[in-house]
C-alpha atoms as a PDB file:
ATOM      1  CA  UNK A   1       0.000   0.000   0.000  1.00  0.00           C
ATOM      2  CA  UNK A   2       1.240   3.470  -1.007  1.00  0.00           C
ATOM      3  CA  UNK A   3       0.161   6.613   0.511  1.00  0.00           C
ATOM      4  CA  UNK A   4       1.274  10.368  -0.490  1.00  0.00           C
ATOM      5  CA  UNK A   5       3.062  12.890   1.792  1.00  0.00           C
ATOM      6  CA  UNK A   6       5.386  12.976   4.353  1.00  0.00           C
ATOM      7  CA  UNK A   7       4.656  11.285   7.623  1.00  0.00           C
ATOM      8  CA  UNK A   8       5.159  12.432  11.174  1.00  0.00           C
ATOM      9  CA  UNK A   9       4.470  11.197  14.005  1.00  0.00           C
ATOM     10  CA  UNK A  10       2.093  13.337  16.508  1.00  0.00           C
ATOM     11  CA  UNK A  11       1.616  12.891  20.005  1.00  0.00           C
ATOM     12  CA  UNK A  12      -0.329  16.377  19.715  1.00  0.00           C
ATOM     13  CA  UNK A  13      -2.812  15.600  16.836  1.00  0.00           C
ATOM     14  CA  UNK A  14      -6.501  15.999  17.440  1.00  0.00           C
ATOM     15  CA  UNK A  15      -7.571  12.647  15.590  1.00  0.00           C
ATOM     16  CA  UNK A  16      -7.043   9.777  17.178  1.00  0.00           C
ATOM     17  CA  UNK A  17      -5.080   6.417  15.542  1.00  0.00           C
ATOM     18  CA  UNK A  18      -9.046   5.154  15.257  1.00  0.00           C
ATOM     19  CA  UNK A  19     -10.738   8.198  13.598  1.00  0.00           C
ATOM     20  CA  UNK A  20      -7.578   8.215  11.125  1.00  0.00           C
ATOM     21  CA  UNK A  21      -8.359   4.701  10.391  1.00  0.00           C
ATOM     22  CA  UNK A  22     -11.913   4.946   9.630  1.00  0.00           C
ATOM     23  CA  UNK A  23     -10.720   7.890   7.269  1.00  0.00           C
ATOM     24  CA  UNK A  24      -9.069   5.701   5.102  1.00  0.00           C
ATOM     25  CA  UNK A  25     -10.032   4.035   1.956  1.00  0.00           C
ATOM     26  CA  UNK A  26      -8.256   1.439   0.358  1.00  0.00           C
ATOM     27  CA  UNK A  27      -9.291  -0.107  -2.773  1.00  0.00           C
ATOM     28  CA  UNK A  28      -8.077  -4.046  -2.715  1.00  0.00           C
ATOM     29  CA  UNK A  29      -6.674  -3.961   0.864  1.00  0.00           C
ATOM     30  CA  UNK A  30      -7.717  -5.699   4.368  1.00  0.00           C
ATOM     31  CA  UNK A  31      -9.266  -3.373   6.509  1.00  0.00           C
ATOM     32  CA  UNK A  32      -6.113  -5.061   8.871  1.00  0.00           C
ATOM     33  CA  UNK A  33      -3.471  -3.365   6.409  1.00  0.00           C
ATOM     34  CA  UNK A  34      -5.439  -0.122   6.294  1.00  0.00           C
ATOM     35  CA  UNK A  35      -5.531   0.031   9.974  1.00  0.00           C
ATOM     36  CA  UNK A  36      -2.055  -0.893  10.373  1.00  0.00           C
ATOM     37  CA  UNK A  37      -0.902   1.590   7.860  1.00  0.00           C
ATOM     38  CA  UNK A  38      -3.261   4.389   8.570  1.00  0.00           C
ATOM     39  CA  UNK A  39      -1.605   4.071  12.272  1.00  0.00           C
ATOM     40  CA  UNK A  40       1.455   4.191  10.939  1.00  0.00           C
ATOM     41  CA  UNK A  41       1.315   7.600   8.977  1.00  0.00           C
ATOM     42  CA  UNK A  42      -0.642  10.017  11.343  1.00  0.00           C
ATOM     43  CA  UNK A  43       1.112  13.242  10.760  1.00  0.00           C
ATOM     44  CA  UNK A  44       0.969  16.851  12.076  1.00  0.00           C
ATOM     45  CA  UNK A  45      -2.322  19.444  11.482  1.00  0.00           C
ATOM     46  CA  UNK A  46      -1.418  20.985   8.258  1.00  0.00           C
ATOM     47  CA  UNK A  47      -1.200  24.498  10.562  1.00  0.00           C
ATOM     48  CA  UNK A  48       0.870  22.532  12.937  1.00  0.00           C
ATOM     49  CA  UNK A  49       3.828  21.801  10.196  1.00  0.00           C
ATOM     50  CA  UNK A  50       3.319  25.137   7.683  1.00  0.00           C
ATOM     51  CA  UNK A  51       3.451  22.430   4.598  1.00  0.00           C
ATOM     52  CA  UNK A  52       0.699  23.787   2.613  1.00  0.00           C
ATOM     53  CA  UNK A  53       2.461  26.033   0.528  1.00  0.00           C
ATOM     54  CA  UNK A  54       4.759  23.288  -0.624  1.00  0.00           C
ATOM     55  CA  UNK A  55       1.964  21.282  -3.095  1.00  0.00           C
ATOM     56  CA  UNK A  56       0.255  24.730  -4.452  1.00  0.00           C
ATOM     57  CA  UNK A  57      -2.191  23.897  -7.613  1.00  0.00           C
ATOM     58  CA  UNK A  58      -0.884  24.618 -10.716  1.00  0.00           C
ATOM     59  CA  UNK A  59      -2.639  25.861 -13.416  1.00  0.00           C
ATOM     60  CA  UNK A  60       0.028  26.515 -16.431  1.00  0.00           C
ATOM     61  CA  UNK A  61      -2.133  24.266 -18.561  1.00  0.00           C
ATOM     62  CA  UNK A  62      -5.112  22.136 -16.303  1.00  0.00           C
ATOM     63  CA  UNK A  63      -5.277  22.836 -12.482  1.00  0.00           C
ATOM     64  CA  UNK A  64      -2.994  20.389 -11.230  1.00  0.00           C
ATOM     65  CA  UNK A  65      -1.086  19.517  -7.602  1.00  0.00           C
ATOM     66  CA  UNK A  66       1.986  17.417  -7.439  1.00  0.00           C
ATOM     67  CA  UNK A  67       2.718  15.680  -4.250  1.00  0.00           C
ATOM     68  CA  UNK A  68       5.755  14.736  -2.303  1.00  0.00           C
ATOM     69  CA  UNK A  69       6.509  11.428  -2.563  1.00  0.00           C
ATOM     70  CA  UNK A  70       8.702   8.813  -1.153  1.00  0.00           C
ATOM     71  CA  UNK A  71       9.604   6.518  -3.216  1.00  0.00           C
ATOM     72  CA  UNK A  72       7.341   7.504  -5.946  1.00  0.00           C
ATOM     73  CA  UNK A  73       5.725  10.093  -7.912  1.00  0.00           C
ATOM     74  CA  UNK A  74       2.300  12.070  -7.529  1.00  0.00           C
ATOM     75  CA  UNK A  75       0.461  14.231  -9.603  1.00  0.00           C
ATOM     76  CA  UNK A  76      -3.408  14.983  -8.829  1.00  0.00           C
ATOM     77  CA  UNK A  77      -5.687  16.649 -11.834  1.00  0.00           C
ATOM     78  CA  UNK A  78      -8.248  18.824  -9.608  1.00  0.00           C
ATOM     79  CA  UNK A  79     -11.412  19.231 -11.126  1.00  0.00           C
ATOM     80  CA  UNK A  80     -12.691  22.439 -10.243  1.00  0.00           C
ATOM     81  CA  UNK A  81     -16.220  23.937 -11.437  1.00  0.00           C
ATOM     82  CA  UNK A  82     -15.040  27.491 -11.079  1.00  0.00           C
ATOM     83  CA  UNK A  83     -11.763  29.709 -11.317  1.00  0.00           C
ATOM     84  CA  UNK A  84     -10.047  30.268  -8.721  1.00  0.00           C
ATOM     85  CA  UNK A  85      -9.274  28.301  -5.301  1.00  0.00           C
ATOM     86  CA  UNK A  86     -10.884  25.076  -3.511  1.00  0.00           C
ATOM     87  CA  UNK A  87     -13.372  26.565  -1.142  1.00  0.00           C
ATOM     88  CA  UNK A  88     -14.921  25.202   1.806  1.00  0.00           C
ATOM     89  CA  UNK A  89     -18.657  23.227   1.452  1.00  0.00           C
ATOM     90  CA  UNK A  90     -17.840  22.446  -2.102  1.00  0.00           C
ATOM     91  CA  UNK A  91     -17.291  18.715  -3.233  1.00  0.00           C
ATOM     92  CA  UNK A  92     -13.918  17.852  -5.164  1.00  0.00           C
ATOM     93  CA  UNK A  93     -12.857  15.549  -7.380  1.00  0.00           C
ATOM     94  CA  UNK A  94      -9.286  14.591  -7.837  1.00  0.00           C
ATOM     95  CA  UNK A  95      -7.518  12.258 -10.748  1.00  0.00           C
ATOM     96  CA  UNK A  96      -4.283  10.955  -8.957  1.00  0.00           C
ATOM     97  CA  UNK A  97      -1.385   9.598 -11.301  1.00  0.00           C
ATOM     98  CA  UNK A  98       0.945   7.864  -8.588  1.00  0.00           C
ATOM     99  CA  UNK A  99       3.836   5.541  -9.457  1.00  0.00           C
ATOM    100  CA  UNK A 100       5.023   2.565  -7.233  1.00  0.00           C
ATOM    101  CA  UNK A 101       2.956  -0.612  -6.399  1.00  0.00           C
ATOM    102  CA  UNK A 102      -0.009  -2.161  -5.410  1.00  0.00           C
ATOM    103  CA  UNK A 103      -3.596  -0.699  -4.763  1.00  0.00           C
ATOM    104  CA  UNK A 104      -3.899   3.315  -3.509  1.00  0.00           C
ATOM    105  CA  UNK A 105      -5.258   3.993  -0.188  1.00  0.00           C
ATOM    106  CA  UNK A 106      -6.252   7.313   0.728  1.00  0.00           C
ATOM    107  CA  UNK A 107      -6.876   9.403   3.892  1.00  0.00           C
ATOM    108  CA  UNK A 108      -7.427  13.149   4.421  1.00  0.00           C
ATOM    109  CA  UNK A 109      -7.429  15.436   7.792  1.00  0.00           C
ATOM    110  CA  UNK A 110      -8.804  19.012   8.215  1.00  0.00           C
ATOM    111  CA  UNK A 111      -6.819  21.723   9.534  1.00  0.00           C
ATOM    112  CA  UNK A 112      -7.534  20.804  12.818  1.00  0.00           C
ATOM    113  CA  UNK A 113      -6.614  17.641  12.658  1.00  0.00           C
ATOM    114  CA  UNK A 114     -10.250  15.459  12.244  1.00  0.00           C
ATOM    115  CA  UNK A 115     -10.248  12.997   9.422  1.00  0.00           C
ATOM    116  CA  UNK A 116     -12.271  13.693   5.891  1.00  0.00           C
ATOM    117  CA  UNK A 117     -14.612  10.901   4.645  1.00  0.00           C
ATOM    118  CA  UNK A 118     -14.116  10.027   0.478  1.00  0.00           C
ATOM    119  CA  UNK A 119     -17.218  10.813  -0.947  1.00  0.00           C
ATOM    120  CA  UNK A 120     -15.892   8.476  -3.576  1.00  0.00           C
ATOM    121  CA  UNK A 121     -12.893   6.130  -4.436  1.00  0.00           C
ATOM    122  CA  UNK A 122     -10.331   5.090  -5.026  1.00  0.00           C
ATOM    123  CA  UNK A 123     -11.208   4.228  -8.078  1.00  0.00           C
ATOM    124  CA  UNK A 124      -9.113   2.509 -10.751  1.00  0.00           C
ATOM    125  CA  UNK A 125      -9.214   4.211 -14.666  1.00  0.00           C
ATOM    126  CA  UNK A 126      -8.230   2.191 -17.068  1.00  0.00           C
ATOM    127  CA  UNK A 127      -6.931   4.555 -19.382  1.00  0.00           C
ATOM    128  CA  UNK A 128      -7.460   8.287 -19.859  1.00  0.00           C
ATOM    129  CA  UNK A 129      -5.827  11.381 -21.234  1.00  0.00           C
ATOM    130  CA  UNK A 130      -4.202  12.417 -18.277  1.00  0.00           C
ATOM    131  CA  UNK A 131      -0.184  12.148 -19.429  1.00  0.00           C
ATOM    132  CA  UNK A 132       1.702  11.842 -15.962  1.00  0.00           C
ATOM    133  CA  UNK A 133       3.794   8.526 -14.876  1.00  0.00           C
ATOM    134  CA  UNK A 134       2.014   5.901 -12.692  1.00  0.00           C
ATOM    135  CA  UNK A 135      -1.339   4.530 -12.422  1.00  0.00           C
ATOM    136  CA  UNK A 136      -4.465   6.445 -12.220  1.00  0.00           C
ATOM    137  CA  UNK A 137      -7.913   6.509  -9.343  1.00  0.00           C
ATOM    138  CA  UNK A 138     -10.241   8.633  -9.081  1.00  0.00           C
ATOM    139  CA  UNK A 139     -11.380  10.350  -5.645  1.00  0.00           C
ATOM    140  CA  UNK A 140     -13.897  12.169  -4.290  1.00  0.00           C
ATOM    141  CA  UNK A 141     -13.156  15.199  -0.939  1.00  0.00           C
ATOM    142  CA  UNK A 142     -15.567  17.507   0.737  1.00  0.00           C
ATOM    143  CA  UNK A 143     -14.040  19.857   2.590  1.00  0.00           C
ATOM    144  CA  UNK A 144     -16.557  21.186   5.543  1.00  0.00           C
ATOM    145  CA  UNK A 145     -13.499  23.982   6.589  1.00  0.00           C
ATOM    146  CA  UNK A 146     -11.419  26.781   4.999  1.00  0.00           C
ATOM    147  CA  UNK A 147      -7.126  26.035   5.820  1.00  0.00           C
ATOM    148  CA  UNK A 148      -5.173  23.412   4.721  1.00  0.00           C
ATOM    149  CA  UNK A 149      -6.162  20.163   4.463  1.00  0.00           C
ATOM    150  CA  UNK A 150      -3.524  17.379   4.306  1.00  0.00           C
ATOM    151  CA  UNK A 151      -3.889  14.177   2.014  1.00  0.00           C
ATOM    152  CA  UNK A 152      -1.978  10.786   2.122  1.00  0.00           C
ATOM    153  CA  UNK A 153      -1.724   8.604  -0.462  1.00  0.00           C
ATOM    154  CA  UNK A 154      -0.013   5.255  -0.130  1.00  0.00           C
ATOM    155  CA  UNK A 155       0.557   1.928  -1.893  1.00  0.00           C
ATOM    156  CA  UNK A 156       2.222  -1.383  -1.043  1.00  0.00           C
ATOM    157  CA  UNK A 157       5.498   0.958  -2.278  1.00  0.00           C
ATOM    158  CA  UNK A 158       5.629   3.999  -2.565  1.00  0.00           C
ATOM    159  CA  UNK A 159       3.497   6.542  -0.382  1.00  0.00           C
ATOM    160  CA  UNK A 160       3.123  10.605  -0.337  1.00  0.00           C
ATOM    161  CA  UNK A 161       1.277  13.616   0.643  1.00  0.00           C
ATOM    162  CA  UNK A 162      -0.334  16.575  -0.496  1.00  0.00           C
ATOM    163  CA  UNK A 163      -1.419  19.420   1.131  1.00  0.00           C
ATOM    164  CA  UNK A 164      -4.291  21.576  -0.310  1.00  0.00           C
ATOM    165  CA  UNK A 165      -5.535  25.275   0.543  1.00  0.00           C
ATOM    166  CA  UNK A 166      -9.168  25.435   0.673  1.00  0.00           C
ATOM    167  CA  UNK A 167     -10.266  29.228   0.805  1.00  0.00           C
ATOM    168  CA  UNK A 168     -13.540  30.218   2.805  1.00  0.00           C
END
């Protein structure tokens, strides 16, 4: 299992090992590995480590956000339905393009800390237009709070994060 970002650990966080669990999604892995590996990469509030301005979206040619990764590469196509930033009470989908191996799991955490539900995925395309290395899943976010929300993203190898700005 991969997941994107760089993971800390945090004695301080407000979500607990369980909540982060239950925030994860894993397409083709036990609930066993996504516990175990959801434990293993709770990180800092996104206000606690000042990362967000390190995975801005880009928008040279589509709006796009590439992670950090370890161990592999990640680039997210955001689909907005308006110019301008992610704002919060809006629903977002995101293409991810991740290299390494095995099936994606993904988890998400507010500025404060709480985890995010998927409103959909991961889910596996089998081909698209989207020219970036790796494999490709869809995703679906909601994002109930303006600040920066942190995303992990992690396969069997290969794992990363992204941080994203949501604007009120």
């Amino acid at each position: 299992m991969v997941v994107i970002g760089l993971a800390v650990a945090c004695a301080s966080c407000s979500a607990t090992t369980a909540d982060r669990s239950a925030a994860t999604t894993t397409v083709g892995v036990s609930a066993s590995a996504t516990a175990t590996t959801a434990a293993a990469t709770a990180s800092p509030t996104a206000a606690d480590s000042g990362e967000c301005d390190q995975t801005p979206i880009r928008t040279s040619d589509v709006p796009e956000v590439q992670g950090i990764g370890r161990d592999a590469t990640i680039y997210g196509l955001v689909f907005l339905n308006h110019p301008g930033p992610v704002r919060a009470g809006e629903k977002l989908k995101i293409v991810w393009r991740m290299t390494g191996q095995g099936d994606l799991a993904v988890s998400y955490f507010a500025p404060d800390g709480r985890p995010g539900v998927l409103t959909f995925g991961p889910e596996p395309h089998g081909g698209s237009t989207y020219q970036r290395p790796g494999d490709e899943w869809g995703t679906g976010f909601s994002f109930d709070a303006a600040g920066c929300w942190h995303i992990h993203l992690e396969r069997s190898v290969g794992s990363g994060d992204v941080w994203l700005p949501v604007a009120s």
